[in-house]
C-alpha atoms as a PDB file:
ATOM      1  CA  UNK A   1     -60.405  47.592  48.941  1.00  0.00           C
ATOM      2  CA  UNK A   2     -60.150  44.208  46.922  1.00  0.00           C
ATOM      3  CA  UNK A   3     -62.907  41.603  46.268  1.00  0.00           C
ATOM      4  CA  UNK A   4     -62.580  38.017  45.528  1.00  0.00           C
ATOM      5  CA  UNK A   5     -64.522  35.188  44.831  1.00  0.00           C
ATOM      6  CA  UNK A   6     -66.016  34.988  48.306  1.00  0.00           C
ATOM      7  CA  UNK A   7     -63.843  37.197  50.346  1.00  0.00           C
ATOM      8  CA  UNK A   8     -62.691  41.008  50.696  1.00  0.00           C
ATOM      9  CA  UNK A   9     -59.725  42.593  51.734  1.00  0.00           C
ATOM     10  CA  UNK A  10     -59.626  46.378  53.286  1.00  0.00           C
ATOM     11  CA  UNK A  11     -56.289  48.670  53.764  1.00  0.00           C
ATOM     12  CA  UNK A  12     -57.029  51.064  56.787  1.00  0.00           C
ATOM     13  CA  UNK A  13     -55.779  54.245  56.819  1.00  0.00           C
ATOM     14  CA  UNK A  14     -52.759  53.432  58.819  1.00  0.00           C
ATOM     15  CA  UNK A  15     -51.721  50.749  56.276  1.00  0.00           C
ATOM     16  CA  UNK A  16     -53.310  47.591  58.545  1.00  0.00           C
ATOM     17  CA  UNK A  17     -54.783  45.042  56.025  1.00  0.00           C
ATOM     18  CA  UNK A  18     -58.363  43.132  57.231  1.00  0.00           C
ATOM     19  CA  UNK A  19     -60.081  40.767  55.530  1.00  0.00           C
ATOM     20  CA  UNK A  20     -63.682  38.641  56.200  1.00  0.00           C
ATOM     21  CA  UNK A  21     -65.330  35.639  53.891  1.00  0.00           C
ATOM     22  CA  UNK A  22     -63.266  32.558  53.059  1.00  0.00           C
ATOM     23  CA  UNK A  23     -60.278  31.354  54.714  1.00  0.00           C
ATOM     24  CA  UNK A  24     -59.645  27.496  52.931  1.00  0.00           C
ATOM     25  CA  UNK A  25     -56.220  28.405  51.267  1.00  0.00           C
ATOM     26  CA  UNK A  26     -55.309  31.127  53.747  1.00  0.00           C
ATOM     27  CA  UNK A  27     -56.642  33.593  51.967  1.00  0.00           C
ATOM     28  CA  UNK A  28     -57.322  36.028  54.588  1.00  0.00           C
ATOM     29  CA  UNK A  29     -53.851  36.417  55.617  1.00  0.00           C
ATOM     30  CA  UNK A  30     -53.693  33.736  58.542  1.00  0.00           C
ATOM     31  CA  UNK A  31     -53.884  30.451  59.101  1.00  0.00           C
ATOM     32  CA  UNK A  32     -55.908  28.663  56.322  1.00  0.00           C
ATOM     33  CA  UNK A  33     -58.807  27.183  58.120  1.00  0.00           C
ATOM     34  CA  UNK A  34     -63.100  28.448  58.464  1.00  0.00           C
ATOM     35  CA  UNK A  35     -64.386  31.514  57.078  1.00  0.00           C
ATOM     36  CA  UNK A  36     -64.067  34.526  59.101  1.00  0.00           C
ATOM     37  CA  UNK A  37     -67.788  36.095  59.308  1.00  0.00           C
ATOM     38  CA  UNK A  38     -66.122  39.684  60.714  1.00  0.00           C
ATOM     39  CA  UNK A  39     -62.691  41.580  59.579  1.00  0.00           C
ATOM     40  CA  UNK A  40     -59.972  40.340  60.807  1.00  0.00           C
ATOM     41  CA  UNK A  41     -55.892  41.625  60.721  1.00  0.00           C
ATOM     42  CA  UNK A  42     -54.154  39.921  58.241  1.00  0.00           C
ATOM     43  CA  UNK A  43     -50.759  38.717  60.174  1.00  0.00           C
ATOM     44  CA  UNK A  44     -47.373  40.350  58.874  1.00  0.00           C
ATOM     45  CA  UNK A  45     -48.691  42.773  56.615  1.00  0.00           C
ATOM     46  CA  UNK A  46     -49.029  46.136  57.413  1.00  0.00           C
ATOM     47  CA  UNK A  47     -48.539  49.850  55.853  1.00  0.00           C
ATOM     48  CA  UNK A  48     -50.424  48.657  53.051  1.00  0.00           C
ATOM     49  CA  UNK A  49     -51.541  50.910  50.067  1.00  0.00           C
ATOM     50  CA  UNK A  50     -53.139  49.221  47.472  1.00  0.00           C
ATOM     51  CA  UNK A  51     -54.624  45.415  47.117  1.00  0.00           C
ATOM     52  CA  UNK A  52     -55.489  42.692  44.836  1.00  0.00           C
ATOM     53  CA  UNK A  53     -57.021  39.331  45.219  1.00  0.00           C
ATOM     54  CA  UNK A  54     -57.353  36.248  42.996  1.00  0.00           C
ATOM     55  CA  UNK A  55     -58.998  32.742  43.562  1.00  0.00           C
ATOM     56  CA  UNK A  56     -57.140  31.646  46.629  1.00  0.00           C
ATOM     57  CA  UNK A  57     -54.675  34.730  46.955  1.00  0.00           C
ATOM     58  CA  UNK A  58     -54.021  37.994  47.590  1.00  0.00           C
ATOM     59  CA  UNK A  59     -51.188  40.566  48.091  1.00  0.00           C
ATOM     60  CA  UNK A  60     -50.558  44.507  48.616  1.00  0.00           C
ATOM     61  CA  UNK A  61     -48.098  47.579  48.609  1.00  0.00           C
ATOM     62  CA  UNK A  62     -46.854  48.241  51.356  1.00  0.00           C
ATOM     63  CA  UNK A  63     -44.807  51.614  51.625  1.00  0.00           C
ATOM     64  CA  UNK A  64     -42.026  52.167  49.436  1.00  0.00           C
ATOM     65  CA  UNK A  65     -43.249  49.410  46.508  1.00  0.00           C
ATOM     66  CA  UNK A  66     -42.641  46.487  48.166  1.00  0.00           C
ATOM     67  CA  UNK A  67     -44.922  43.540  47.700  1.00  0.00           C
ATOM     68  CA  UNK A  68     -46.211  41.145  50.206  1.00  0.00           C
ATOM     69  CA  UNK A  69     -48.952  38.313  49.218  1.00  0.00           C
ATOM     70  CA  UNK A  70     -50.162  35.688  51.397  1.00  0.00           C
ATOM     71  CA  UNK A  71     -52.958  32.698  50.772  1.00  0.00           C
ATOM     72  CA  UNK A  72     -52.319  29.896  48.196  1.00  0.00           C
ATOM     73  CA  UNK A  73     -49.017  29.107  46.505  1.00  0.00           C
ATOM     74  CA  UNK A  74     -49.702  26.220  44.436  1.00  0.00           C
ATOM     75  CA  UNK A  75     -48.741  27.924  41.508  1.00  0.00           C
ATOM     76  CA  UNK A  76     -46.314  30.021  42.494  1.00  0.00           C
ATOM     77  CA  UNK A  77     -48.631  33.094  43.592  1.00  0.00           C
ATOM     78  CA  UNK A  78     -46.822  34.336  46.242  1.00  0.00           C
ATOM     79  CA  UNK A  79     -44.322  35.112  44.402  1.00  0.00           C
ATOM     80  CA  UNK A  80     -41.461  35.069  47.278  1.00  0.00           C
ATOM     81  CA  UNK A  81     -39.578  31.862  45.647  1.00  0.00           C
ATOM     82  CA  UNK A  82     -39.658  29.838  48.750  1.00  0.00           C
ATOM     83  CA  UNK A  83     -43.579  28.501  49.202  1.00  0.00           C
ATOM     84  CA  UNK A  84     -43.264  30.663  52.561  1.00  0.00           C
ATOM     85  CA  UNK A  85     -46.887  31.391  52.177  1.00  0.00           C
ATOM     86  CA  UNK A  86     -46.606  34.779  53.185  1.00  0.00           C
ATOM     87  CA  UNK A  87     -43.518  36.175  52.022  1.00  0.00           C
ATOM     88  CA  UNK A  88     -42.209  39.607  50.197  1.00  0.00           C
ATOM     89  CA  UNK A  89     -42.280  39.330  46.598  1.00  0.00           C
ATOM     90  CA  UNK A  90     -38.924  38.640  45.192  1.00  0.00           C
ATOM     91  CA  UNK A  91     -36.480  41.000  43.258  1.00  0.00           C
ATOM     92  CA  UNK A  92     -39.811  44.161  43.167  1.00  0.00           C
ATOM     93  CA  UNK A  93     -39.423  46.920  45.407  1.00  0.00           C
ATOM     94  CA  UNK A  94     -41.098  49.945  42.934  1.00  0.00           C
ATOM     95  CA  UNK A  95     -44.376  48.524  42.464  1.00  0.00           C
ATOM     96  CA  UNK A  96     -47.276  51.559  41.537  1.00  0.00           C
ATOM     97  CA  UNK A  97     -50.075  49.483  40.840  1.00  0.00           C
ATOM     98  CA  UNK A  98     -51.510  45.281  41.297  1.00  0.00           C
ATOM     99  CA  UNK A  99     -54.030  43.252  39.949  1.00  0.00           C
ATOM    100  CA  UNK A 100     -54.743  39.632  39.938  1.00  0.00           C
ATOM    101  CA  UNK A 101     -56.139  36.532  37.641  1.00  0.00           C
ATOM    102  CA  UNK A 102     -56.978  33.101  39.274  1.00  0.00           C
ATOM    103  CA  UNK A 103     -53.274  32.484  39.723  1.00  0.00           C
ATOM    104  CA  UNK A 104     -51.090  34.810  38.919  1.00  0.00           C
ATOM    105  CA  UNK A 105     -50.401  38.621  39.633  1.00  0.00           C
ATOM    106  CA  UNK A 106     -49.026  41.294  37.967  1.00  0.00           C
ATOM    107  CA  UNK A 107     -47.370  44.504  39.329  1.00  0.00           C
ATOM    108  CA  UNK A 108     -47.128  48.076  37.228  1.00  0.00           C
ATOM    109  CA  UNK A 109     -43.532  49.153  38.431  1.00  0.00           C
ATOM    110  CA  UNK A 110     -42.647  52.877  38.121  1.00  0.00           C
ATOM    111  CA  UNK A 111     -40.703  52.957  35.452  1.00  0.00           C
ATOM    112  CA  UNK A 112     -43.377  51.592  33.140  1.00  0.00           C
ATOM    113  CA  UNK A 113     -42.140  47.837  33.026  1.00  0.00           C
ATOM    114  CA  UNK A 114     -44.635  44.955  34.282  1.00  0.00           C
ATOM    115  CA  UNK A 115     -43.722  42.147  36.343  1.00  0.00           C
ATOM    116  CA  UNK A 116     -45.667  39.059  36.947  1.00  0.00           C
ATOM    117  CA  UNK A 117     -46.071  35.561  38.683  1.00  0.00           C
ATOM    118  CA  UNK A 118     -47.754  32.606  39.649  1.00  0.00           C
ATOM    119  CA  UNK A 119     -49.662  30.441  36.981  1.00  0.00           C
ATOM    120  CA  UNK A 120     -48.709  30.780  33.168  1.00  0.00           C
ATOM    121  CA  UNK A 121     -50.647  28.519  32.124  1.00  0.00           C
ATOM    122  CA  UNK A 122     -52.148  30.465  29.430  1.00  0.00           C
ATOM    123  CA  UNK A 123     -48.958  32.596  29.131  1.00  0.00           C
ATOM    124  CA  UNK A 124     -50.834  35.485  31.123  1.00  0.00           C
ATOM    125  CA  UNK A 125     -47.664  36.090  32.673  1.00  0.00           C
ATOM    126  CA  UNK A 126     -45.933  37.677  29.105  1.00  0.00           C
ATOM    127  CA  UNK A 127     -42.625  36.520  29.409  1.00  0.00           C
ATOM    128  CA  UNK A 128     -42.355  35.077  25.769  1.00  0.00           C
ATOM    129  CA  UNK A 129     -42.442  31.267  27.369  1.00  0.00           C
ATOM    130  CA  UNK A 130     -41.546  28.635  25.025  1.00  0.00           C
ATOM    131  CA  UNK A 131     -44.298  25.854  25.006  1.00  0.00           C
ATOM    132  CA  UNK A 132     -42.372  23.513  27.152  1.00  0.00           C
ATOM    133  CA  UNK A 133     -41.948  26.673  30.338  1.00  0.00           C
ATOM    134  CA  UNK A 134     -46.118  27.281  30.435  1.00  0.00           C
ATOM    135  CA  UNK A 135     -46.152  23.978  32.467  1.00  0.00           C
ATOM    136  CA  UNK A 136     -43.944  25.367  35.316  1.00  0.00           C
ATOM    137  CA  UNK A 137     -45.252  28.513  37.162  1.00  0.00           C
ATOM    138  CA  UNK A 138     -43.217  31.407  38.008  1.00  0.00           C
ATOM    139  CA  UNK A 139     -42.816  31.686  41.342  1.00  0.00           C
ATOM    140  CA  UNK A 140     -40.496  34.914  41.235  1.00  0.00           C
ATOM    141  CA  UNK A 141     -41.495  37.749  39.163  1.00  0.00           C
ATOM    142  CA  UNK A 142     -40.546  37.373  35.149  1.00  0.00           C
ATOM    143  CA  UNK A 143     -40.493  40.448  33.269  1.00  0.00           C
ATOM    144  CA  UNK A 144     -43.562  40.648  30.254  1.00  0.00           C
ATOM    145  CA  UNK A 145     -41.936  41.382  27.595  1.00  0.00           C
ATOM    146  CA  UNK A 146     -41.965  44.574  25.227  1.00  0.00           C
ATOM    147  CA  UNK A 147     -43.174  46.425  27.739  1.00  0.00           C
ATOM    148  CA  UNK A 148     -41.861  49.220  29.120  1.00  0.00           C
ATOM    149  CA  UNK A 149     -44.332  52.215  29.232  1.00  0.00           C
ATOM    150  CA  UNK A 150     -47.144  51.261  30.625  1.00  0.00           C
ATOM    151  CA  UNK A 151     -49.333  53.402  33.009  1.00  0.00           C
ATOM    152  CA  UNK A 152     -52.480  51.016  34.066  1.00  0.00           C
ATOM    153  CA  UNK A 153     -52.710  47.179  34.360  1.00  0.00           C
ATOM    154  CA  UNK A 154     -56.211  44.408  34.240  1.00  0.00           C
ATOM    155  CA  UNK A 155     -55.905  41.045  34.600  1.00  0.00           C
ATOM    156  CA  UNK A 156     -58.583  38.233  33.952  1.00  0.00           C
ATOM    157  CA  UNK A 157     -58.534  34.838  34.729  1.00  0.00           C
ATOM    158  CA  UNK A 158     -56.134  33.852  32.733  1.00  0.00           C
ATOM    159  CA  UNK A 159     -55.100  37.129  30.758  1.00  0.00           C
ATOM    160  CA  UNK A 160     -53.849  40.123  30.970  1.00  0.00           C
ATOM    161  CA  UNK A 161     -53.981  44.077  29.713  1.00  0.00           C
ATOM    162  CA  UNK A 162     -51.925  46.923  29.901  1.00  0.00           C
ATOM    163  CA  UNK A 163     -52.595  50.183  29.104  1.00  0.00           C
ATOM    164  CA  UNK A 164     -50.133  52.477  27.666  1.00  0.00           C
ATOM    165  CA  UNK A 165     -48.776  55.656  27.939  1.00  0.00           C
ATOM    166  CA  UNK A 166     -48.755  56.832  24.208  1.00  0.00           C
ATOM    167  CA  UNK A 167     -53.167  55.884  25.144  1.00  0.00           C
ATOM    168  CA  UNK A 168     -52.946  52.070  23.129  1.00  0.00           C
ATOM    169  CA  UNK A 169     -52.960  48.797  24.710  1.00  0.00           C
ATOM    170  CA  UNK A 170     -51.600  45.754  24.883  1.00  0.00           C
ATOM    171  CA  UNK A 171     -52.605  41.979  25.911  1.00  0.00           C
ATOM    172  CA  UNK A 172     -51.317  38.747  26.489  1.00  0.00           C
ATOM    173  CA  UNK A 173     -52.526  35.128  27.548  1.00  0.00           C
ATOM    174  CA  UNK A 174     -55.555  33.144  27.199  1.00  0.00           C
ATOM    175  CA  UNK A 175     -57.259  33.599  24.171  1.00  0.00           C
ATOM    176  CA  UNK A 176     -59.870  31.209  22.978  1.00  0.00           C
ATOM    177  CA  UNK A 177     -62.890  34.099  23.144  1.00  0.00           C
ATOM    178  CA  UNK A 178     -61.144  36.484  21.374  1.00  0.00           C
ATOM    179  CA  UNK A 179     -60.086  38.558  24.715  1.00  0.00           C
ATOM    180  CA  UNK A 180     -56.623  39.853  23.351  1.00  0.00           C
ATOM    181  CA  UNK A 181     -58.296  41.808  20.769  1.00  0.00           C
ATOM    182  CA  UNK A 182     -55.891  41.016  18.366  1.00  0.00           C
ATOM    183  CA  UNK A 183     -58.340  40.150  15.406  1.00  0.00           C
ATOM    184  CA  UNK A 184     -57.657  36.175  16.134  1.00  0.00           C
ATOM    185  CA  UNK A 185     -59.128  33.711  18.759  1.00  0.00           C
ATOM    186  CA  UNK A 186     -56.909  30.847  18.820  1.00  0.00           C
ATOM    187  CA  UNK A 187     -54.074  29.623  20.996  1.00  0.00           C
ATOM    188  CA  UNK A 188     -52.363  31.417  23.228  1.00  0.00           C
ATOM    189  CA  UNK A 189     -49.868  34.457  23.291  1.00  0.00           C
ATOM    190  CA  UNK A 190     -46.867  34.470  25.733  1.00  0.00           C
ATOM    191  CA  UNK A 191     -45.702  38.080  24.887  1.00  0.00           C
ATOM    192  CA  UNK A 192     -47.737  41.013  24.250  1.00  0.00           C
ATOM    193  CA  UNK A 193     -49.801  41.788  20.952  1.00  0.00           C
ATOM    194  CA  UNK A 194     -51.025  44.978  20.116  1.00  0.00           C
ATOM    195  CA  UNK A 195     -55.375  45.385  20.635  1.00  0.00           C
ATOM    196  CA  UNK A 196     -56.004  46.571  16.968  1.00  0.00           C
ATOM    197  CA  UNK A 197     -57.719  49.910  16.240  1.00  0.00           C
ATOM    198  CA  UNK A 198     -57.389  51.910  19.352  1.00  0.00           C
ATOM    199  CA  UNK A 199     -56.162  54.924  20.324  1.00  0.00           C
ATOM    200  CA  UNK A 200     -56.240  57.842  23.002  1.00  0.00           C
ATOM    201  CA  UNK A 201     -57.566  55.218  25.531  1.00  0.00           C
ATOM    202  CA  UNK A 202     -58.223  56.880  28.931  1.00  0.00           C
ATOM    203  CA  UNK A 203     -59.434  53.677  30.802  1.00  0.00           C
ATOM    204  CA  UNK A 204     -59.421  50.037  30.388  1.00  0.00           C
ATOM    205  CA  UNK A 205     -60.216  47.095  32.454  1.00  0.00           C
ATOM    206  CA  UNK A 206     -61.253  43.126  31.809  1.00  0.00           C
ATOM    207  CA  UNK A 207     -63.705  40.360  32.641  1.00  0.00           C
ATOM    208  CA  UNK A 208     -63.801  36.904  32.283  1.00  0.00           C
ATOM    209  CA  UNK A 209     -63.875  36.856  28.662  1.00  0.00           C
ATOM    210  CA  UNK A 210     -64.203  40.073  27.452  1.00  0.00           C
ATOM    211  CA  UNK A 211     -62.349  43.824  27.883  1.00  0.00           C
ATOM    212  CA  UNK A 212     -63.326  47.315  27.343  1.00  0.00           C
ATOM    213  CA  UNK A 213     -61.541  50.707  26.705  1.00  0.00           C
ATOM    214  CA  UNK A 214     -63.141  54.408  26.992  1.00  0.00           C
ATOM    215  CA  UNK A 215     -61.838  56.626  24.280  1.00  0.00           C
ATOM    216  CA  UNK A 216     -63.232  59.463  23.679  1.00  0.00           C
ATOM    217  CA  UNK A 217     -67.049  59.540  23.652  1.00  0.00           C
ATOM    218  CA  UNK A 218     -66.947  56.339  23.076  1.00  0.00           C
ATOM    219  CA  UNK A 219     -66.571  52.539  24.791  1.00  0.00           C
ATOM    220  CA  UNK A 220     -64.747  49.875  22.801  1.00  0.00           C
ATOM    221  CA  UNK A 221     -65.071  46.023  23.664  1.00  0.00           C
ATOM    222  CA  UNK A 222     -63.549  42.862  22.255  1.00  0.00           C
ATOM    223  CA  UNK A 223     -63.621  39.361  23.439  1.00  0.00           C
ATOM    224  CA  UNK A 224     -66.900  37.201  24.673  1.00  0.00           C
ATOM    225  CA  UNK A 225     -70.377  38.978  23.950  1.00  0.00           C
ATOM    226  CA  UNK A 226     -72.865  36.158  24.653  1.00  0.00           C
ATOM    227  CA  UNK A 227     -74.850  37.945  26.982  1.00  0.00           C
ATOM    228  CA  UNK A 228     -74.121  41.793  25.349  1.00  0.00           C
ATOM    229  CA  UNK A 229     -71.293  42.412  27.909  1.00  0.00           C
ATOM    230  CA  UNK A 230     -69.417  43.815  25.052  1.00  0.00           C
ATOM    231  CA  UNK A 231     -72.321  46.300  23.889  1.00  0.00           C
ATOM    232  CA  UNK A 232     -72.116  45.184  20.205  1.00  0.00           C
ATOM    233  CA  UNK A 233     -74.130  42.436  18.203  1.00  0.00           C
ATOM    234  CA  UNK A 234     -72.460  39.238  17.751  1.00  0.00           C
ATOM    235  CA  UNK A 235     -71.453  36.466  20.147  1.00  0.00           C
ATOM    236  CA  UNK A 236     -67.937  37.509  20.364  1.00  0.00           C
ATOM    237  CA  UNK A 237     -65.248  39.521  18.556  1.00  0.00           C
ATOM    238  CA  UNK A 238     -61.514  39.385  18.000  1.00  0.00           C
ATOM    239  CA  UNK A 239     -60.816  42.981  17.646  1.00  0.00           C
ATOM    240  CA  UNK A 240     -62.957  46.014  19.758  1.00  0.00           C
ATOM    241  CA  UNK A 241     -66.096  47.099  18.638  1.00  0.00           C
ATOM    242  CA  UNK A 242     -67.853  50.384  19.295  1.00  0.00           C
ATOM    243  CA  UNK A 243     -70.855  49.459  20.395  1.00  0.00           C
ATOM    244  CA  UNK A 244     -71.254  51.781  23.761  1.00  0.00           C
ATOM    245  CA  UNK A 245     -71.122  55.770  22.154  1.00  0.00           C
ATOM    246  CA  UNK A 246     -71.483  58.747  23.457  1.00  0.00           C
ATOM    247  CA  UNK A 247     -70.310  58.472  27.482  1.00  0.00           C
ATOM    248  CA  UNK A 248     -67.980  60.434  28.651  1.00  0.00           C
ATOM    249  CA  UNK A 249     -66.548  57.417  30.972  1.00  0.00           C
ATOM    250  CA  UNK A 250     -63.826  57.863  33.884  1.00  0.00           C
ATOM    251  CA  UNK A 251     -63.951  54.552  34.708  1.00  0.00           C
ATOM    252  CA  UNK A 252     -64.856  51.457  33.568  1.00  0.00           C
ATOM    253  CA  UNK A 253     -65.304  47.397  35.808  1.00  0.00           C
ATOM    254  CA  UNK A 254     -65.921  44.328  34.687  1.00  0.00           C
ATOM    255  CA  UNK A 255     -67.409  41.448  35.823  1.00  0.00           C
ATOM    256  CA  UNK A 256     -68.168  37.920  34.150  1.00  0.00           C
ATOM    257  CA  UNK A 257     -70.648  38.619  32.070  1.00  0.00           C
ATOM    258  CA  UNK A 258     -71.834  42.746  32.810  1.00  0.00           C
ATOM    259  CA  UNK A 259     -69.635  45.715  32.368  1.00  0.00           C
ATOM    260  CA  UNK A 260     -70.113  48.853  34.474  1.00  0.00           C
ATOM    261  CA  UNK A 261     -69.028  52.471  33.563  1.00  0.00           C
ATOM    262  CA  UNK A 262     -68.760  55.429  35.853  1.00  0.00           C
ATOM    263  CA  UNK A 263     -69.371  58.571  33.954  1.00  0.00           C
ATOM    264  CA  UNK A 264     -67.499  62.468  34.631  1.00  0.00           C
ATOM    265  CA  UNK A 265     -71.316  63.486  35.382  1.00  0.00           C
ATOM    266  CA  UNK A 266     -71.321  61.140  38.783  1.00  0.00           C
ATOM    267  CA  UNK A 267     -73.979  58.634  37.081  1.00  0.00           C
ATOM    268  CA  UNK A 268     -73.197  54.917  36.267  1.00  0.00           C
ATOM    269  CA  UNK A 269     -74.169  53.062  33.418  1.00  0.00           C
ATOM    270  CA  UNK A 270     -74.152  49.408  32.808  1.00  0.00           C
ATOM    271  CA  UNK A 271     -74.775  46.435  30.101  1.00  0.00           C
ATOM    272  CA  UNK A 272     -74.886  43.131  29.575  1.00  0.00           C
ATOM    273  CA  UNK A 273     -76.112  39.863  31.534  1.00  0.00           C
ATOM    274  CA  UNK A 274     -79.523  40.998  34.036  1.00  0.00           C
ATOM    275  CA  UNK A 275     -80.404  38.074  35.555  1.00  0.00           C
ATOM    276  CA  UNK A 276     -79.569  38.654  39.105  1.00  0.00           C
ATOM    277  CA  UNK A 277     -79.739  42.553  38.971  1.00  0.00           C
ATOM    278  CA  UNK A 278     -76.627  43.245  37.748  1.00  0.00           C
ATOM    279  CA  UNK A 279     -76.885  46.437  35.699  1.00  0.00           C
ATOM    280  CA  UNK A 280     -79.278  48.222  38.627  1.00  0.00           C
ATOM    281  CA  UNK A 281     -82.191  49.388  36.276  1.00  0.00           C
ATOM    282  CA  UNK A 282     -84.473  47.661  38.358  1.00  0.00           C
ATOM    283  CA  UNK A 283     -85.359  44.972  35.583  1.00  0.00           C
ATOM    284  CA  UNK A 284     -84.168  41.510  35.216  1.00  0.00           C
ATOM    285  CA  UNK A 285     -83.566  42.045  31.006  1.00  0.00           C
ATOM    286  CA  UNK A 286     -80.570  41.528  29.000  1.00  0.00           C
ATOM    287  CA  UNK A 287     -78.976  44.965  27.407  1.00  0.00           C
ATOM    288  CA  UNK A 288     -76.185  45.457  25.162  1.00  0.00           C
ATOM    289  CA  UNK A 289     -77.035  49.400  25.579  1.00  0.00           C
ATOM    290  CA  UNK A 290     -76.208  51.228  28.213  1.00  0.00           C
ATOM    291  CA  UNK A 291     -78.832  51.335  31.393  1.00  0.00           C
ATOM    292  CA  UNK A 292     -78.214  53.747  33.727  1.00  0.00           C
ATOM    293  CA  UNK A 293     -78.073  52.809  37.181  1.00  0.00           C
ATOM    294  CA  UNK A 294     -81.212  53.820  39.477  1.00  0.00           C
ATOM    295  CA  UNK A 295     -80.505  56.019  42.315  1.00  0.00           C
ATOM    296  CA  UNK A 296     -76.897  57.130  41.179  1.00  0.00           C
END
């Protein structure tokens, strides 16, 4: 399953791909047009195994590593080269893992390498663009550069993070918030930079503005803090802070301003904004501490 900004995509379990909510840019995988209130097929893609979605796009494995991504293409998100809207992503046919920004994707291929298109913007896509190629999106996959064992991939709106397999990570992109964790927050970075200080990271995923990694007893998070998303004090940092200690996490999602960790003991534990609910304690306050989730 994959959720956008106002619609979701499902993979049954004979690889057909439905999807309900918003339709304006195609997104649903048919004719762009009026929200669909109840799942619908998406045409030409089936077999499907995993999904991603962005602002106005969306695309999946299908069987054997292939890609397929349908919806918007003004910046080159479908990836096929042609502005088919709809076709198979060029020149990737390994692809173990997706994920999605606004406007661009990236896909984990199985040998460790990371290949990305659409929007670069913000030089999310890592190909070591010169300042002159960020104007012109990528609408065939570019390889990110210096990058060649990863095992797990996040994307945020306009930046992305890889974990590797040695357990550090890497980031590239936008990064006015400090959301590379490189220990700077200006301009941009169109390869990957090394997120300082961590090590033996088992899981790792990204917001708007901010990321997080679960080591060992511990959750690390760099980037925008305004509302204690990050767990530390401060409105933002440039390099991860320990803040969250002592959960053993398995899994870690973020949203825009709340991250979410789901602990080896079954119970989930969130922090950061409150105002509409968000970390499930059955309050409406702000926490940069963990609050476990009610019920779960």
């Amino acid at each position: 399953m994959a959720v956008g900004q106002a619609q979701v995509c499902v993979a049954r379990k004979a690889g057909v791909v439905v999807c309900w909510g918003a339709n304006d840019q195609g997104q649903l995988g048919r004719p762009a047009g009026s929200p669909s209130f109840k799942p619908l097929p998406a045409a030409k893609v089936d077999k499907a195994i995993a999904l991603t979605i962005g602002a106005g796009h969306a695309c999946a494995i299908v069987q054997g590593g292939a890609v397929q991504c349908w919806g918007s293409d003004s910046e080159g998100q479908l990836g096929d080269g042609a502005g088919s809207r709809g076709g198979k992503v060029a020149n990737v046919g390994d692809a173990i893992a997706l994920t999605s920004g606004r406007a661009h994707t990236c896909a984990l291929r199985s040998s460790g390498s990371i290949a990305c298109w659409g929007s670069n913007s913000q030089g999310q896509l890592g190909n070591s663009a010169g300042a002159a190629q960020l104007k012109v999106p990528a609408n065939v996959p570019v390889v990110v550069t210096k990058v060649d064992d990863a095992s797990a991939i996040a994307a945020g709106p306009d930046h992305t993070c890889a974990l590797k397999r040695d357990g550090k990570a890497v980031c590239w992109g936008r990064n006015d918030l400090g959301q590379l964790g490189s220990g700077t927050a200006s301009n941009i970075w169109t390869s990957r930079v090394p997120v300082a200080d961590l090590a033996s990271v088992a899981a790792l995923d990204v917001g708007l503005g901010h990321a997080c990694a679960a080591m060992p007893n511990r959750v690390a998070c760099w980037g925008d803090n305004a509302a204690g998303q990050g767990g530390f004090d401060g409105a933002s940092a440039t390099t991860p802070r320990a803040g969250v200690q002592g959960l053993d996490v398995a899994q870690l999602a973020l949203g825009r301003d709340h991250s979410c960790a789901r602990l080896r003991s079954g119970e989930i534990a969130c922090w950061g904004a409150n105002d509409r609910g968000q970390l499930g304690d059955g309050g409406r306050s702000v926490s940069a501490k963990p609050s476990e989730v009610e019920g779960l």
